[in-house]
Protein backbone atom coordinates (compact mmCIF):
# COMPACT_ATOMS: atom_id res chain seq x y z
CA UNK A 1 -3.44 17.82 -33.25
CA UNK A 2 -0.79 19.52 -31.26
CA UNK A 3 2.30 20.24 -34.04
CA UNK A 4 6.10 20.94 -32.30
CA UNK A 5 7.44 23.93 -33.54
CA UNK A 6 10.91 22.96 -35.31
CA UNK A 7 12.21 26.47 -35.11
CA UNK A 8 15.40 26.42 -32.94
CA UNK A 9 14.62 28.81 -30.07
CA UNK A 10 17.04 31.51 -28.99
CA UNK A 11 18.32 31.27 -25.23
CA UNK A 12 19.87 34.24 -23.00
CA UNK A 13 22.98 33.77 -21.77
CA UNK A 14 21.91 34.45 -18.61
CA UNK A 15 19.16 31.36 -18.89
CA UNK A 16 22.30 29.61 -20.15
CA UNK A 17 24.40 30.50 -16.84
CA UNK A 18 21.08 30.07 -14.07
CA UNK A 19 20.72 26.00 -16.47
CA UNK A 20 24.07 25.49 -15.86
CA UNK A 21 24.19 26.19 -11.62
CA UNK A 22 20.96 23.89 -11.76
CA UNK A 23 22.14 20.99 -13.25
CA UNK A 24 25.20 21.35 -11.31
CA UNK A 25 23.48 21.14 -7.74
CA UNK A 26 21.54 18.13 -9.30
CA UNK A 27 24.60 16.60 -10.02
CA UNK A 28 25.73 16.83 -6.86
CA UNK A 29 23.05 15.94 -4.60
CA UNK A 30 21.49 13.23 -6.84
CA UNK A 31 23.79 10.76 -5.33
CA UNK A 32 22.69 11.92 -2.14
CA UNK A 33 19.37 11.19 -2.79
CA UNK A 34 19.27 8.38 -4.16
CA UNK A 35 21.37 6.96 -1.37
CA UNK A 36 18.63 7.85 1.01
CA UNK A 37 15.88 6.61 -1.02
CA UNK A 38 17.85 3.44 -1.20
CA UNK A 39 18.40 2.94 2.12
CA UNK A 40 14.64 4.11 2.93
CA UNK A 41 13.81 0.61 1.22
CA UNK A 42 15.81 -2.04 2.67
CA UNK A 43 12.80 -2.94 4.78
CA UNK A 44 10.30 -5.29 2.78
CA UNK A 45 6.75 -4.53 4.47
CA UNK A 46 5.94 -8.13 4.38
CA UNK A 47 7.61 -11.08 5.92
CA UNK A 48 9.11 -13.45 3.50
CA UNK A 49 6.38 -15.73 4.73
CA UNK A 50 3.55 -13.11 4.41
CA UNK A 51 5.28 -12.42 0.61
CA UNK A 52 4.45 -16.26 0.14
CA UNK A 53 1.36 -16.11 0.96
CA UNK A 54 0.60 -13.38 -1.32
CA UNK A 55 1.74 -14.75 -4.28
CA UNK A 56 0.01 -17.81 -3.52
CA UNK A 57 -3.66 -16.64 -3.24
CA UNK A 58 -4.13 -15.75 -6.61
CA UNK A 59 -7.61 -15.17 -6.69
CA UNK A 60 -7.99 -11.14 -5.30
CA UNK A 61 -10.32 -11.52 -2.44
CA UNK A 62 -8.21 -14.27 -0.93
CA UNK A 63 -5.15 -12.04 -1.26
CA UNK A 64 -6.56 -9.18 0.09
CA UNK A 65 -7.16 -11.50 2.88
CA UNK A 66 -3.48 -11.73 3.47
CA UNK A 67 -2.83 -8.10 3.31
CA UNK A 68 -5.46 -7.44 5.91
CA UNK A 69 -4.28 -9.87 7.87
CA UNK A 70 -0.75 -8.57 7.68
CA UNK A 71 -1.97 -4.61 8.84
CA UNK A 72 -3.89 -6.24 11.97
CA UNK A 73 -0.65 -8.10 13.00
CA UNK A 74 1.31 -5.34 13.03
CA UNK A 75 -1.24 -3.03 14.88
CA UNK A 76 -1.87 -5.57 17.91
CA UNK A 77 1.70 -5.60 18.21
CA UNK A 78 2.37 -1.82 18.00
CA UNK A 79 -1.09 -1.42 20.52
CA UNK A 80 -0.02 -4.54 22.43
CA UNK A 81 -3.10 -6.57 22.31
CA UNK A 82 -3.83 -10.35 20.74
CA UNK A 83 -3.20 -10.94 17.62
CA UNK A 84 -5.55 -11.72 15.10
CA UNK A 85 -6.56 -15.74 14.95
CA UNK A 86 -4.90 -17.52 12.40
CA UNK A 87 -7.19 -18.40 9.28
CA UNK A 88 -7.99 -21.71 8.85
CA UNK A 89 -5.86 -23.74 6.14
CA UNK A 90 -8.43 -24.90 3.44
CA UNK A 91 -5.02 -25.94 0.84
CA UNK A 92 -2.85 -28.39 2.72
CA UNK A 93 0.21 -26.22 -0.07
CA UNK A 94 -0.66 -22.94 1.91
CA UNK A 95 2.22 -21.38 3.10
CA UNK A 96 2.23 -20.96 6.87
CA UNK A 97 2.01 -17.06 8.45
CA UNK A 98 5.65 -18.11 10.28
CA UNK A 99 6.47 -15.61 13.21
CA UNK A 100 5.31 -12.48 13.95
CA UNK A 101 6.64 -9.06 11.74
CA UNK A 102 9.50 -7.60 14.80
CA UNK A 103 10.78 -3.86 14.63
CA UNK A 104 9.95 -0.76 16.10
CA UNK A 105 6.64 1.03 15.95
CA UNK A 106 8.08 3.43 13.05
CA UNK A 107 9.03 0.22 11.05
CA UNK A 108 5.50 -1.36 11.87
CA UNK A 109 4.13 1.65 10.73
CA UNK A 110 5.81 2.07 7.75
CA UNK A 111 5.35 -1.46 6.74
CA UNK A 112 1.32 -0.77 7.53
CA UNK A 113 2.15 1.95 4.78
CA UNK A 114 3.42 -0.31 2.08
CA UNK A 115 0.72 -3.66 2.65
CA UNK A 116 -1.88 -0.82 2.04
CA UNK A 117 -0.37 0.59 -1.19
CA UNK A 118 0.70 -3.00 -2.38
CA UNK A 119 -3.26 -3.87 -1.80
CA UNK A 120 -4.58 -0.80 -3.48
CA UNK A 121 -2.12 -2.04 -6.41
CA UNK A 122 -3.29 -4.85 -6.87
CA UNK A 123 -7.02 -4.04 -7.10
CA UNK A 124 -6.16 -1.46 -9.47
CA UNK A 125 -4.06 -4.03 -11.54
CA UNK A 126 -7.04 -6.28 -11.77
CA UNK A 127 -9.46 -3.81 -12.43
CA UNK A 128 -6.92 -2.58 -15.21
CA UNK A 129 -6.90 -5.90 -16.87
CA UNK A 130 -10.83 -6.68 -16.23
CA UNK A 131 -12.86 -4.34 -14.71
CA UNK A 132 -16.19 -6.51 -14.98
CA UNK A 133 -14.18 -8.83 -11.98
CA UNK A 134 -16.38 -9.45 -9.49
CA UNK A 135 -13.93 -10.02 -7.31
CA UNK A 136 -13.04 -6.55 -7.58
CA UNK A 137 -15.51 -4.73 -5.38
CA UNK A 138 -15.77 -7.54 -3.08
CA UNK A 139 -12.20 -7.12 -2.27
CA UNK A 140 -12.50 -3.62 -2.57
CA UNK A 141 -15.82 -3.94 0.45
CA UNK A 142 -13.12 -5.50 2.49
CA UNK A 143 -10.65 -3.51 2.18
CA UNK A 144 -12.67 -0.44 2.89
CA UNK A 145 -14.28 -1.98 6.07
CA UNK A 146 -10.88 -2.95 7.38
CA UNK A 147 -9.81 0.53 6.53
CA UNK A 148 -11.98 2.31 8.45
CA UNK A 149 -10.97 0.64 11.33
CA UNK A 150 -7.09 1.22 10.80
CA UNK A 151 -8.26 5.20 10.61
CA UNK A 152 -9.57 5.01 14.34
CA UNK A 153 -6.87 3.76 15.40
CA UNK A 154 -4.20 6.16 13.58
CA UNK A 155 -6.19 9.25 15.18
CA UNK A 156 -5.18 7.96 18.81
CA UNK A 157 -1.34 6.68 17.45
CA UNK A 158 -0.92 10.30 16.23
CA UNK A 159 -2.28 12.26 19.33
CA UNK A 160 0.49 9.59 21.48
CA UNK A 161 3.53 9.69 19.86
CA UNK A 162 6.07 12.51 19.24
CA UNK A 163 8.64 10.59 17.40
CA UNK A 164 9.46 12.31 13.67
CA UNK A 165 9.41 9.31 12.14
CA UNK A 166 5.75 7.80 13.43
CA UNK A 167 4.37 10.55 12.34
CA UNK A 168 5.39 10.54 9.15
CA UNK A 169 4.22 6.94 8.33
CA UNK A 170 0.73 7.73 10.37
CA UNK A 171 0.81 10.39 6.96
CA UNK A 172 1.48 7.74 5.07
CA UNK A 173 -1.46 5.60 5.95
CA UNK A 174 -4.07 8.11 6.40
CA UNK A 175 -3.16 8.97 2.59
CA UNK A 176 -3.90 5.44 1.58
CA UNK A 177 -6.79 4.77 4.13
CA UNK A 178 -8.23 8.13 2.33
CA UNK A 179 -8.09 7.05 -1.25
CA UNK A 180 -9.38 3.43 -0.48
CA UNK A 181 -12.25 4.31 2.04
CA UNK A 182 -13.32 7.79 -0.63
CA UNK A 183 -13.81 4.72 -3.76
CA UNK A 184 -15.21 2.43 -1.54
CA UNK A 185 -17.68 4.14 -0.48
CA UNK A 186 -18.54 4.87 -3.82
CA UNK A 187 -19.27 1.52 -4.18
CA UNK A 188 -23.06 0.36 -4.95
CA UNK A 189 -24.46 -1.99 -2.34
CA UNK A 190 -23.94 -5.41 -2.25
CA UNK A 191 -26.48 -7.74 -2.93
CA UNK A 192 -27.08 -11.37 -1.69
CA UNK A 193 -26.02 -12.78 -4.87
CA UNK A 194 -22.60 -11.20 -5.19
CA UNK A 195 -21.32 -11.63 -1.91
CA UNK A 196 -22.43 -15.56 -2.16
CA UNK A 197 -21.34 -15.95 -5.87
CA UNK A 198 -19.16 -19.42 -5.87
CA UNK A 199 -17.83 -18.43 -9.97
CA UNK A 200 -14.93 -16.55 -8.79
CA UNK A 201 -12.03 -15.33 -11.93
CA UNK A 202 -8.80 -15.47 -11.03
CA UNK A 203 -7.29 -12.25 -11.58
């Protein structure tokens, strides 16, 4: 058991004067930041549409779905190929995917940032709440196959550009791509029966 010592501690004067200059220069560029972490936000990395679609796949695997769908959208645009099919509607109440993300490759980029961290959320949410979900590594196997593809294709993005900005949400992503490809790969291997199990839990 750690015990708090109650005995008032003596303090310098001169800790007293260096405490004072600190929270001083917070003071004064606090607003600062937090202006430019606002402002670093306005962008939502999903389309309202795409946001719809999340919330209404419930079940993990089928959201997942949606993210991965969303990070292969914005890379054919940013690499200027096809774009992935559109899925096939199996719920006539499905949201539709609406039009294609716009903004420039940074903002692509970044958005590719924030599906990736909203996925690895949610999977950790779930696994939070019920970690017995057998939806969780099958989302998770998904995820992790996707990933390594998005990692291939960050190597030649970085090597192209020289714009500040790219680079910093090519960063970005690798970080993610890193964290979900290291568990994934810690994953045991599937077997027949879990990747055709029909008893699904909603998370």
């Amino acid at each position: 058991m750690i015990k708090i010592d109650s005995r008032r501690t003596r303090v310098s004067p001169s800790v007293q004067r260096v405490s004072v200059v600190l929270l001083a220069a917070l003071s004064i560029s606090a607003p600062f930041l937090f202006v430019r972490s606002a402002s670093a936000q306005t962008r939502d990395h999903l389309t309202n549409q795409e946001s719809d679609l999340v919330r209404f796949n419930q079940e993990l695997d089928k959201r997942t779905d949606v993210f991965i769908r969303a990070i292969n959208l914005r890379f054919a645009i940013i690499n200027g190929t096809a774009p992935p099919p559109r899925p096939k509607k199996l719920d006539k109440e499905e949201p539709e995917w609406g039009d294609p993300p716009k903004g420039t490759r940074a903002q692509l980029l970044g958005d590719i940032a924030g599906i990736l961290d909203e996925a690895i959320t949610n999977i950790d949410d779930v696994s939070r709440r019920d970690e017995k979900n057998p939806l969780l590594s099958r989302s998770l196997r998904k995820l992790t196959a996707a990933t390594n593809g998005y990692l291939n294709q960050l190597n030649t993005l970085k090597n192209q550009t020289k714009d500040p900005d790219e680079t910093a949400a090519i960063v970005r992503i690798q970080e993610y791509a890193n964290q979900i490809v290291e568990v994934g790969n810690k994953l045991p291997a599937a077997t027949p029966d879990s990747d055709k199990d029909k008893k699904k839990k909603k998370p």
